[in-house]
C-alpha atoms as a PDB file:
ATOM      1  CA  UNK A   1       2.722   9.560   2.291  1.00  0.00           C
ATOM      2  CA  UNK A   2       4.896  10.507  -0.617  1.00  0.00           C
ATOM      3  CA  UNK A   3       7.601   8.649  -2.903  1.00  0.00           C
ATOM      4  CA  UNK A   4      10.036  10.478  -5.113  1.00  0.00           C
ATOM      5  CA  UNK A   5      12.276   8.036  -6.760  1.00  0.00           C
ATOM      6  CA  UNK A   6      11.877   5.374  -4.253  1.00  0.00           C
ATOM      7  CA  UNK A   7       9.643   2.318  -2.787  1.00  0.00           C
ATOM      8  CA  UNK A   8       7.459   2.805  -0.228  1.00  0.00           C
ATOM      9  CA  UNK A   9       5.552  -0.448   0.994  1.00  0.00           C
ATOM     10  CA  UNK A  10       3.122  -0.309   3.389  1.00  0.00           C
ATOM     11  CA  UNK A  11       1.838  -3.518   5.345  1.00  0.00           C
ATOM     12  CA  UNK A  12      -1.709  -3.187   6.799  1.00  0.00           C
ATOM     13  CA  UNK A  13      -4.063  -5.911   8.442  1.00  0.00           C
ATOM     14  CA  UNK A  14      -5.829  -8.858   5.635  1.00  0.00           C
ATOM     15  CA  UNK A  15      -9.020  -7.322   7.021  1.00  0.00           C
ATOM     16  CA  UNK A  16      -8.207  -3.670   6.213  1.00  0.00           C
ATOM     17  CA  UNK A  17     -10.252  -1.736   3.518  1.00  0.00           C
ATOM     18  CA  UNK A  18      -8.101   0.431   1.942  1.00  0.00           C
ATOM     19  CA  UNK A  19      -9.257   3.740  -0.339  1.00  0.00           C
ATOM     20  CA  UNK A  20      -6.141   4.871  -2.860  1.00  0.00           C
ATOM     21  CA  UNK A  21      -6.176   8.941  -3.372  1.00  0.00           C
ATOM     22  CA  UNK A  22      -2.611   8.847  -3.782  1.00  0.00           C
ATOM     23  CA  UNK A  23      -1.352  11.234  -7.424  1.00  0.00           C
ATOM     24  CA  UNK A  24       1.168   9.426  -9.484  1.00  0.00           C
ATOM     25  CA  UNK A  25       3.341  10.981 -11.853  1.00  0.00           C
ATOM     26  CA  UNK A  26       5.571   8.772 -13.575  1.00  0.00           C
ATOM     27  CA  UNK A  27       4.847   6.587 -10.866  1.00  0.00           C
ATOM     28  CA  UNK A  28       2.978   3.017  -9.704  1.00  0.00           C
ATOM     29  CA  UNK A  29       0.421   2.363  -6.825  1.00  0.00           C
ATOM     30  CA  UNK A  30      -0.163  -1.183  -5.866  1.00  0.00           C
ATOM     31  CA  UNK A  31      -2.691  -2.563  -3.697  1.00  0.00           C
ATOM     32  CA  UNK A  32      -2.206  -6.766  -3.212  1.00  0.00           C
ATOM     33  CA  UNK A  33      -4.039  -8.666  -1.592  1.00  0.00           C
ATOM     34  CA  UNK A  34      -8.101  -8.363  -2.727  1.00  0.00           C
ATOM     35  CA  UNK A  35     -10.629  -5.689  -0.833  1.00  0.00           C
ATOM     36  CA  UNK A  36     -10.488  -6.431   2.430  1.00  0.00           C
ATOM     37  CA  UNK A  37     -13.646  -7.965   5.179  1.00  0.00           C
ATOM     38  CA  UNK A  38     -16.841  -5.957   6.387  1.00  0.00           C
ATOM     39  CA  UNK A  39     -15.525  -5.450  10.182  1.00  0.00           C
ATOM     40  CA  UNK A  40     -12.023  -4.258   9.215  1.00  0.00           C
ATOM     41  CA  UNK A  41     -10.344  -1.161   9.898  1.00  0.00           C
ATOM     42  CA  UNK A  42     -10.659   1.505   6.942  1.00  0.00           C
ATOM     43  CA  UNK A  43      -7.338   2.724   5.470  1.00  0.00           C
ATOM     44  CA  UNK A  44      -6.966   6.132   3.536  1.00  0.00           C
ATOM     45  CA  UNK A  45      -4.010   6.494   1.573  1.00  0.00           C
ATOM     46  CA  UNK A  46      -3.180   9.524   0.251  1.00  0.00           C
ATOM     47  CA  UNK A  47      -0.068  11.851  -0.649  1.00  0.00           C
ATOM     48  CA  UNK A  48       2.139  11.386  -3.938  1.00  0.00           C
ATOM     49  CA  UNK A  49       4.200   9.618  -5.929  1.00  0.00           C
ATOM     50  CA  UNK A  50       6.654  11.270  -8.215  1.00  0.00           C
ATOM     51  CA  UNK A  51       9.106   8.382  -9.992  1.00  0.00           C
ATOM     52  CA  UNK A  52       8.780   6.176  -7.764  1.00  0.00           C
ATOM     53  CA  UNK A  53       6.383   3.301  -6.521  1.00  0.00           C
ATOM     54  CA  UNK A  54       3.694   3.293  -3.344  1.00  0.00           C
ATOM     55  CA  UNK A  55       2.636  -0.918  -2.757  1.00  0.00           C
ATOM     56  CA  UNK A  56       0.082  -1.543  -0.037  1.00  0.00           C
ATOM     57  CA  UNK A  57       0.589  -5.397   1.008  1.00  0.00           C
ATOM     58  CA  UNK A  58      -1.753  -7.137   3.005  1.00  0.00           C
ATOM     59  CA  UNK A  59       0.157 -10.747   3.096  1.00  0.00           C
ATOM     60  CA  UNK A  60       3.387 -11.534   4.701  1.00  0.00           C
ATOM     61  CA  UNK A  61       4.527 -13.530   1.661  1.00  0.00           C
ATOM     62  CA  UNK A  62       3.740  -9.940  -1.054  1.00  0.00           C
ATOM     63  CA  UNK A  63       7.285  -9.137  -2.026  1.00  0.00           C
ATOM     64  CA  UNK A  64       9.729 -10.757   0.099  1.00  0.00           C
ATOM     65  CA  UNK A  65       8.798  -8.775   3.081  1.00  0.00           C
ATOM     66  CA  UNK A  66      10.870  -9.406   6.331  1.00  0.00           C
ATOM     67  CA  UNK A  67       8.890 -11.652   9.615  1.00  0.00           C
ATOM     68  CA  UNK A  68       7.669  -9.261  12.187  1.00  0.00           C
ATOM     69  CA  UNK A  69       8.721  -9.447  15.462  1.00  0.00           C
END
């Protein structure tokens, strides 16, 4: 996934491990949330962000996200 000058959030499972390759320039990468539970699904993120900002949220209540469905 990439972010140029933009927000990108991504909401995965409170059980998911999740590995950060993602590049920054001029850019933040945010993972909330702690390191996930043995059992979970494994998450790879990777890709780029260029002036912009790449958040991984594992709770509902990490910034102001909308209810699912």
């Amino acid at each position: 996934m990439n972010s140029r000058f933009g927000k990108l959030i991504v909401r995965v499972p409170e059980n998911a491990h999740v590995i950060d390759e993602v590049s920054a320039l001029f850019a933040k990468r945010s993972i909330s949330g702690g390191h996930g539970m043995d059992g979970g699904p494994v998450i790879r993120v990777t890709g780029q962000a260029t002036f912009g900002k790449i958040i991984v949220s594992r709770e509902r209540s990490d910034w102001n996200l909308p209810d699912r469905p």
